[in-house]
Structure formats: C-alpha cells, structure tokens
C-alpha atoms as a PDB file:
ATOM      1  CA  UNK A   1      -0.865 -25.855  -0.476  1.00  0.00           C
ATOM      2  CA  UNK A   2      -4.650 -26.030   0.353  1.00  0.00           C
ATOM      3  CA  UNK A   3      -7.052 -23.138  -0.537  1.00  0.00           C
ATOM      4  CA  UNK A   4      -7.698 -21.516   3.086  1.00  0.00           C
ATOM      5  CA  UNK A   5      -3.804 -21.234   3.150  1.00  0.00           C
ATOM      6  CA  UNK A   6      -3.109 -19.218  -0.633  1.00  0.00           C
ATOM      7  CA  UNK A   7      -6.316 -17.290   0.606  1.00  0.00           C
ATOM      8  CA  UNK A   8      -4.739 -15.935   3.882  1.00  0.00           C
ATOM      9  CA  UNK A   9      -1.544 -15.327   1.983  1.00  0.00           C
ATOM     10  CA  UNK A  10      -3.496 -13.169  -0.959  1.00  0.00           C
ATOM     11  CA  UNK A  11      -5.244 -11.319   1.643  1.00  0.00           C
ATOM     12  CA  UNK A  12      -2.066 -10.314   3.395  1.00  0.00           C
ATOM     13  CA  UNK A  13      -0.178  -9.375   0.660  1.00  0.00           C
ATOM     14  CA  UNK A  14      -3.539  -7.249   0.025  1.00  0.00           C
ATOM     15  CA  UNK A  15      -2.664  -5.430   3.004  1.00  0.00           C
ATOM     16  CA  UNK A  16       0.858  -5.326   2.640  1.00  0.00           C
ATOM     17  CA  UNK A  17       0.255  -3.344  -0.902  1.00  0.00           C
ATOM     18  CA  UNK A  18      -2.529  -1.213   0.338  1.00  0.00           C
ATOM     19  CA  UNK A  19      -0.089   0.079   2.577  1.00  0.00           C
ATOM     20  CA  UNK A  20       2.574   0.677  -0.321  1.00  0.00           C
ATOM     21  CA  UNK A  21      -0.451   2.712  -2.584  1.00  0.00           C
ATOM     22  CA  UNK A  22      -1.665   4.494   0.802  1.00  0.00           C
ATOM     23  CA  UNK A  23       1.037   7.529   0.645  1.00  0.00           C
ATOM     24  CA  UNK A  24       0.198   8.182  -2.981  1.00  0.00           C
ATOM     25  CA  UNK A  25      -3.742   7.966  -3.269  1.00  0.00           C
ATOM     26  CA  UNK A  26      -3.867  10.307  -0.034  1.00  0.00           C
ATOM     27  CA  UNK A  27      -1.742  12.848  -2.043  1.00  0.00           C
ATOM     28  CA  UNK A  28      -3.169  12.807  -5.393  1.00  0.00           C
ATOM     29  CA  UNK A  29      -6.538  13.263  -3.224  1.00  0.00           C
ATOM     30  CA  UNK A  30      -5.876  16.312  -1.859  1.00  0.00           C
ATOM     31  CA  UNK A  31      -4.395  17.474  -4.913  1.00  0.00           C
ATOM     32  CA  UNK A  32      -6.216  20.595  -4.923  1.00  0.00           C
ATOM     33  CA  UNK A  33      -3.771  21.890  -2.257  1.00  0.00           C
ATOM     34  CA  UNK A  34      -0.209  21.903  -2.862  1.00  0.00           C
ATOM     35  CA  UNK A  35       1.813  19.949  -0.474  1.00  0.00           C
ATOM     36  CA  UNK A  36       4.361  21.773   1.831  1.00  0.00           C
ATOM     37  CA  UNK A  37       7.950  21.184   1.070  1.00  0.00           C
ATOM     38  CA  UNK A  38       8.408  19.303   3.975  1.00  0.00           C
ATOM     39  CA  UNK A  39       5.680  16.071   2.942  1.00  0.00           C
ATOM     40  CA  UNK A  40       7.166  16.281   0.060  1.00  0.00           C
ATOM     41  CA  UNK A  41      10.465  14.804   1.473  1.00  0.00           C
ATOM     42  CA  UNK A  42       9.349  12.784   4.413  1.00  0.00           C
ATOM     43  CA  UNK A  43       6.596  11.016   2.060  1.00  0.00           C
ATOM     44  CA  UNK A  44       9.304   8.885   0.054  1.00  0.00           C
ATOM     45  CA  UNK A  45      11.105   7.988   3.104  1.00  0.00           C
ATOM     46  CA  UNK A  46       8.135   6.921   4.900  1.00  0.00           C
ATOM     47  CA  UNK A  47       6.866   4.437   1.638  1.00  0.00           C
ATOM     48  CA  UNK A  48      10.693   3.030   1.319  1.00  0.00           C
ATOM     49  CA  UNK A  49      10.018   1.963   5.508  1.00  0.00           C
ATOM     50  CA  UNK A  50       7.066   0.002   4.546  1.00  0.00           C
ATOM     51  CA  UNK A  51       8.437  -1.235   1.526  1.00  0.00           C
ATOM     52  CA  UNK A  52      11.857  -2.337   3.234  1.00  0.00           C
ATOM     53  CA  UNK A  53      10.046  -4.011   6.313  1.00  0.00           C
ATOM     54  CA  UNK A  54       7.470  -5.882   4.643  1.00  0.00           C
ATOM     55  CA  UNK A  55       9.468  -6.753   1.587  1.00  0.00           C
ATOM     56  CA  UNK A  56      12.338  -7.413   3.794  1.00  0.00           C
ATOM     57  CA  UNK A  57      13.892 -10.964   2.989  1.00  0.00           C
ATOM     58  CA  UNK A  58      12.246 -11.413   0.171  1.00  0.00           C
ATOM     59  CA  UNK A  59      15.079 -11.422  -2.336  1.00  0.00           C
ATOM     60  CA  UNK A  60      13.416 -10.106  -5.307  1.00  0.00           C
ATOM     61  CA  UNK A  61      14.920 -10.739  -8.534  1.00  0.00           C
ATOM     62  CA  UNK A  62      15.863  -7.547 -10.682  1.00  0.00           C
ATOM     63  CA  UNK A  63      13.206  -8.873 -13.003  1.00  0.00           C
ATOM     64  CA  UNK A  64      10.195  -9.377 -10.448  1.00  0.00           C
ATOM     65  CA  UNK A  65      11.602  -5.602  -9.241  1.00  0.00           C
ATOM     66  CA  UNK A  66      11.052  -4.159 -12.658  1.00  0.00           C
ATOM     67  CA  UNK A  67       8.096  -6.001 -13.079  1.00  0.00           C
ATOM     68  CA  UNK A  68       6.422  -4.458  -9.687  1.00  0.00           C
ATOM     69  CA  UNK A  69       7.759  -1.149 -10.195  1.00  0.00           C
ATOM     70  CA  UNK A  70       6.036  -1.546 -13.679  1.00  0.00           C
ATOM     71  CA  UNK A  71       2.816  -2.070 -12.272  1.00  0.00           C
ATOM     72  CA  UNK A  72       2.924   0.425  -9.479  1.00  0.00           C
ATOM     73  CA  UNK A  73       3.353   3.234 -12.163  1.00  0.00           C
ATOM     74  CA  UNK A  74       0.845   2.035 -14.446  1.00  0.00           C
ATOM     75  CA  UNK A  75      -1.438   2.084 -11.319  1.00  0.00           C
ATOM     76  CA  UNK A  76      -0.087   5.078 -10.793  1.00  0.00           C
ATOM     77  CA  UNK A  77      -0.739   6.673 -13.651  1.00  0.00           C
ATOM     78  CA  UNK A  78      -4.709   5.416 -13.576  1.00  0.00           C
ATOM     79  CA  UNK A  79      -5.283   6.773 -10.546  1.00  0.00           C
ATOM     80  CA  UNK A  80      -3.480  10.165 -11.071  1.00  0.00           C
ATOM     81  CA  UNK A  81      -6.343  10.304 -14.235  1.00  0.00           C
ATOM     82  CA  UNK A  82      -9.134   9.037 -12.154  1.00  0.00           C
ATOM     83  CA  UNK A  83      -8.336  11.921  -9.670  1.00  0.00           C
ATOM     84  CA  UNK A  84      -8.728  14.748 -12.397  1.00  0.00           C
ATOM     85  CA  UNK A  85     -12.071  13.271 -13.661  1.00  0.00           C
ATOM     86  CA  UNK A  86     -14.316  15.474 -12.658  1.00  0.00           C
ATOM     87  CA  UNK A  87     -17.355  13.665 -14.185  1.00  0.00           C
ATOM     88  CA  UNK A  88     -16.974  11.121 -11.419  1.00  0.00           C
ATOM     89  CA  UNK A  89     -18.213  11.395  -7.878  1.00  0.00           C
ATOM     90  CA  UNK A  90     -16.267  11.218  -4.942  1.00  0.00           C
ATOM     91  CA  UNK A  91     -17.714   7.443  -4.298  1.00  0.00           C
ATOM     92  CA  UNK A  92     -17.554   6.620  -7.607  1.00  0.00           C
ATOM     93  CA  UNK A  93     -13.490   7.965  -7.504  1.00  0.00           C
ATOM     94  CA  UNK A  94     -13.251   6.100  -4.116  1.00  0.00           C
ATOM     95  CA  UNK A  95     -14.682   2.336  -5.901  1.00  0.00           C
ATOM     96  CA  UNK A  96     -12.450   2.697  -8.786  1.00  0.00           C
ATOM     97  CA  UNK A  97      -9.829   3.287  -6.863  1.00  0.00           C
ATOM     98  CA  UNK A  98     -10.447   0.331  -5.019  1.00  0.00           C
ATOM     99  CA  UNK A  99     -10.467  -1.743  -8.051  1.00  0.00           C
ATOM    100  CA  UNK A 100      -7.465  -0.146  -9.426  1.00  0.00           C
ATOM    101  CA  UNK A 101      -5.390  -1.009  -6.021  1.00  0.00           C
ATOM    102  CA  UNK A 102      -7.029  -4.886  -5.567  1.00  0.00           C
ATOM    103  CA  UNK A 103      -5.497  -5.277  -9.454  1.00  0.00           C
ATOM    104  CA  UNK A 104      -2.339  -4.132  -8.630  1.00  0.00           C
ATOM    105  CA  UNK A 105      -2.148  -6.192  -5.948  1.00  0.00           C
ATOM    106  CA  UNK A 106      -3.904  -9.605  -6.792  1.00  0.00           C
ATOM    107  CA  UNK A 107      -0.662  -8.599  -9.692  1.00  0.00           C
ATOM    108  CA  UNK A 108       1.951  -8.208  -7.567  1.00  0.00           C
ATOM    109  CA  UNK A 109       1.187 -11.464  -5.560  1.00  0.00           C
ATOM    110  CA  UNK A 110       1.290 -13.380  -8.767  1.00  0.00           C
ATOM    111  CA  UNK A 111       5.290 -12.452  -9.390  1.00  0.00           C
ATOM    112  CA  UNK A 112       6.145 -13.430  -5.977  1.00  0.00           C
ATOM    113  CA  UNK A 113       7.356 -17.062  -4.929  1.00  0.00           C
ATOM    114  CA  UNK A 114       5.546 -19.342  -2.500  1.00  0.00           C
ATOM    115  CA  UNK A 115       8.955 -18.725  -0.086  1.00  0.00           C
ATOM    116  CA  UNK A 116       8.452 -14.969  -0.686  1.00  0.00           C
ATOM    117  CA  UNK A 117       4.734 -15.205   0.195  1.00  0.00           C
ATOM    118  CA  UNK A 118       5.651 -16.625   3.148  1.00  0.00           C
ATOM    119  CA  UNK A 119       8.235 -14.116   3.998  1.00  0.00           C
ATOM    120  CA  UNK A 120       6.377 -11.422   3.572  1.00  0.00           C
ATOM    121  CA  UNK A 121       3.038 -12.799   5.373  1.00  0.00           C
ATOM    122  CA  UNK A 122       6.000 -13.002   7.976  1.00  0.00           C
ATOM    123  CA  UNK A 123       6.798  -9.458   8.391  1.00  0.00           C
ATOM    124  CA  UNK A 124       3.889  -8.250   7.623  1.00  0.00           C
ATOM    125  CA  UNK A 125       2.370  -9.572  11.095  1.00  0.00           C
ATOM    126  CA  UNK A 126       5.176  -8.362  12.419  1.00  0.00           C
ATOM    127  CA  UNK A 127       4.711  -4.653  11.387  1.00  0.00           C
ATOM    128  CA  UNK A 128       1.392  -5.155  12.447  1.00  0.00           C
ATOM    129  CA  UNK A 129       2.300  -6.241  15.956  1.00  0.00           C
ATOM    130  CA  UNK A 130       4.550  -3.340  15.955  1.00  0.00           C
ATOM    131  CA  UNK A 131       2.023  -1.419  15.184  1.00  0.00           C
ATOM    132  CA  UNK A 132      -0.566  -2.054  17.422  1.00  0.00           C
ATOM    133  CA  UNK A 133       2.295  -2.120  20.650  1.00  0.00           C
ATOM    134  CA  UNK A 134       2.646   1.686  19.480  1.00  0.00           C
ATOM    135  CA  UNK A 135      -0.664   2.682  19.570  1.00  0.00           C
ATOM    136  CA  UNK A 136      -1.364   0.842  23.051  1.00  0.00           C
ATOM    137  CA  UNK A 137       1.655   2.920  23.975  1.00  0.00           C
ATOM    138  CA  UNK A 138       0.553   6.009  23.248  1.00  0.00           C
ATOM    139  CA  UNK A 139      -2.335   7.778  25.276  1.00  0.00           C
ATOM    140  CA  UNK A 140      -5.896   8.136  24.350  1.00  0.00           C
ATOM    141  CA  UNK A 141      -6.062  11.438  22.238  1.00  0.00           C
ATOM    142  CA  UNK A 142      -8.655  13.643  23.444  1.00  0.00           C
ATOM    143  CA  UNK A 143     -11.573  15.932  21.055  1.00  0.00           C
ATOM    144  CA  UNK A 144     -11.679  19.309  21.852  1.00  0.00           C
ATOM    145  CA  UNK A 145     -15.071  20.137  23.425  1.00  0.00           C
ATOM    146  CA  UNK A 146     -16.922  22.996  21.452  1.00  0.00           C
END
C-alpha cells in the first residue's frame, strides 16, 4: 500500500472515531447542568447507530473489541478529569481534548486490519453521503430577527 493511500485511510478512521467520542465530550462539557432524563436514554442509542454503521462489516474479533472498548474508557476517563480541572482554560480544555481524541484514534486504527480499514473507509463515505442527502433535504433554518 503506498503512503497517500494509509494516509486517507488514517484520516477517515479519524473521522469515523471523532464521531464515536462526539456524544460523550459534548456531555461531560456541559456538565454543569444535569441532563434531562430523556438524553440520557436517546444518547446511547444514538452512539450504538454510528458505531453499528461505520463499524458495520468489520468483523471485529472479541479481542480487538476489548481492546477498543479499553481505550475508549481510558479516554474516557482523561477527559472526564480534564473537564473538572478548573486550572485549565476553556482553549486549553478544548487542545487537550483534541490530543486526547487524535490518540485514541491514531490507537484504534492500529488494531484494525487492512480489510477492516477498507470496510470502514467504506461506510464511512457512505454515512457521509447519507448525511449530506439529509441536510439538502431539509429546508434552510431561519434566525429569528431581534
């Protein structure tokens, strides 16, 4: 495989796992305010959608699945502690963060197999074409004038 190509594949899987830290980060961000009941249950359902379509086909082993599932709660677990460090400003938060999530996922790349790569690149350009048909479907939102 040339260079260009394990590039394009790192950078999608990228995507693919910013999308699977998304839910979380926005939560433990507004952590000041306690969610309602009802995000509460429609969170987990929406993460297992994006986890199901991009990691669909894949056919992860029971070992890379405890291996991932090790690394999302260690990353996790940092960002849960970055979040109550109150010695650290909101940009500072925001570029650790970002570190924290580019770890996890130049990680999670590693355990996969060139096939899986390939999968996943796969359905993740799929989601996104999904994606952008539903927003071209829907209608320009409007901003209240004040």
């Amino acid at each position: 495989m040339n260079r260009n190509s394990i590039t394009k594949q790192i950078a999608v899987a990228a995507g693919f796992l910013a999308l699977t830290f998304a839910p979380g980060i926005i939560s433990a961000q507004s952590s000041s305010q306690p969610p309602a009941q009802d995000q509460n249950q429609t969170a987990p359902a929406r993460h297992e959608g994006r986890m199901r379509g991009a990691m669909k086909g894949l056919n992860l082993t029971d070992d890379q699945k405890a291996q991932m599932k090790k690394i999302h709660e260690s990353t996790k677990a940092q960002m849960d502690f970055l979040n109550k460090d109150e010695s650290l400003t909101a940009d500072q938060k925001a570029a650790k963060i970002h570190e924290l999530r580019q770890g996890a996922r130049e990680q999670m790349v590693k355990l996969l197999t060139p096939d899986q790569r390939q999968q996943m690149e796969a359905n993740v350009r799929a989601l996104r074409a999904s994606r952008k048909e539903q927003q071209q479907q829907k209608p320009p939102q409007t901003q209240p004038q004040s």
